[in-house]
Protein backbone atom coordinates (compact mmCIF):
# COMPACT_ATOMS: atom_id res chain seq x y z
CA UNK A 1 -14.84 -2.61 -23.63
CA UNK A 2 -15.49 -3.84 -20.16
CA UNK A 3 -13.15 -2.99 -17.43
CA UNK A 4 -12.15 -6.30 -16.50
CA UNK A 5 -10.45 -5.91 -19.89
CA UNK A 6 -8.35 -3.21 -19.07
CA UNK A 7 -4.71 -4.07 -18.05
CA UNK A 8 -2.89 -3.15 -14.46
CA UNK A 9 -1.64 0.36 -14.49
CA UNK A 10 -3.42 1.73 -17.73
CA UNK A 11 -6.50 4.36 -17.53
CA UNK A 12 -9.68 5.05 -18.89
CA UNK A 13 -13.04 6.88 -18.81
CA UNK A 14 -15.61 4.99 -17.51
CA UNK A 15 -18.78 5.30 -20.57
CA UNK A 16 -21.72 3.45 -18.73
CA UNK A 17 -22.54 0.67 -16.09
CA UNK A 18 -25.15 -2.07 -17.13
CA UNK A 19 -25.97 -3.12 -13.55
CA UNK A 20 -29.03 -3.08 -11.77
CA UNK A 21 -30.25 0.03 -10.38
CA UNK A 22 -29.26 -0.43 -6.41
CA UNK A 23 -25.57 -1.53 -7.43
CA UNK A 24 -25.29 1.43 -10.09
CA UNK A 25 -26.26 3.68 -7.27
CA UNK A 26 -23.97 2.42 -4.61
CA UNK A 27 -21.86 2.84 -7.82
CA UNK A 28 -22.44 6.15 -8.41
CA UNK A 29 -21.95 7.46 -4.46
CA UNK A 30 -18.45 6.29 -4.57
CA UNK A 31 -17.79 8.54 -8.01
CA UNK A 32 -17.81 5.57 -10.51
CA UNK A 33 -20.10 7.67 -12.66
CA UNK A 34 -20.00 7.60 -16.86
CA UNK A 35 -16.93 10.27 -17.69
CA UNK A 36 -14.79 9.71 -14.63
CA UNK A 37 -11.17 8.58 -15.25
CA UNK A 38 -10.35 5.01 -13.87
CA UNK A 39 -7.67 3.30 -13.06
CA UNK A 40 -6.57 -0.70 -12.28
CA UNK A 41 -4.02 -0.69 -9.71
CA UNK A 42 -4.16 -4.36 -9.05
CA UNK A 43 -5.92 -7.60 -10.21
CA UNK A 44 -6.52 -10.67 -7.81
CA UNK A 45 -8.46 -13.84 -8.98
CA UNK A 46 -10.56 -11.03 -11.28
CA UNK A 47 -11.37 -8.84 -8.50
CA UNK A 48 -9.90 -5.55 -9.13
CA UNK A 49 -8.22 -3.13 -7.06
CA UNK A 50 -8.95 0.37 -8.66
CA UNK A 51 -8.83 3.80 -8.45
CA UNK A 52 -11.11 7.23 -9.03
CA UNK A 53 -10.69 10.12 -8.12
CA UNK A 54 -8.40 9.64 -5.69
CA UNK A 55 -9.63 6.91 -3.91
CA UNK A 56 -9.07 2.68 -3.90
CA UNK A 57 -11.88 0.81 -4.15
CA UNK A 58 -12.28 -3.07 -4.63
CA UNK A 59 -14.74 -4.21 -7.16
CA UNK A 60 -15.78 -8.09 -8.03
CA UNK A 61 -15.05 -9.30 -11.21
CA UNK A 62 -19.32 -9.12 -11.82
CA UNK A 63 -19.57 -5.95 -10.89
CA UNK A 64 -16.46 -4.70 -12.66
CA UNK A 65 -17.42 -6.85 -15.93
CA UNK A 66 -20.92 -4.41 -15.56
CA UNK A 67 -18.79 -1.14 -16.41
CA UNK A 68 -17.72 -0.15 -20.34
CA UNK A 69 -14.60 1.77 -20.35
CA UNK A 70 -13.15 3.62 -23.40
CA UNK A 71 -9.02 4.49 -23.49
């Protein structure tokens, strides 16, 4: 399912991310990479507030609609 799916507070493993090559490497640099856990923390307008491996990051509600998570 895609992570704007996911509810505030619950976690899953991220599977794959269907964006374009330059975003999925940005991606990738800040550990959103297919196996990590993830996490919403908060959800504003669709933009999400998450976190992986130990660190917040704030994704748009494209880019964040890009990424499959599994529970």
């Amino acid at each position: 399912m895609p992570l704007t799916m996911l509810s505030v507070g619950k976690e899953a493993i991220i599977n794959s991310c269907r964006a374009k090559d330059a975003t999925r490497k940005y991606l990738e640099g800040l550990g959103i990479v297919p196996g990590a856990e993830i996490s919403i923390i908060s959800e504003m307008g669709g933009n999400l507030i998450v976190s992986v491996k130990g660190s917040r990051l704030a994704l748009s509600k494209g880019v964040a609609s890009q990424l499959t998570v599994q529970i």
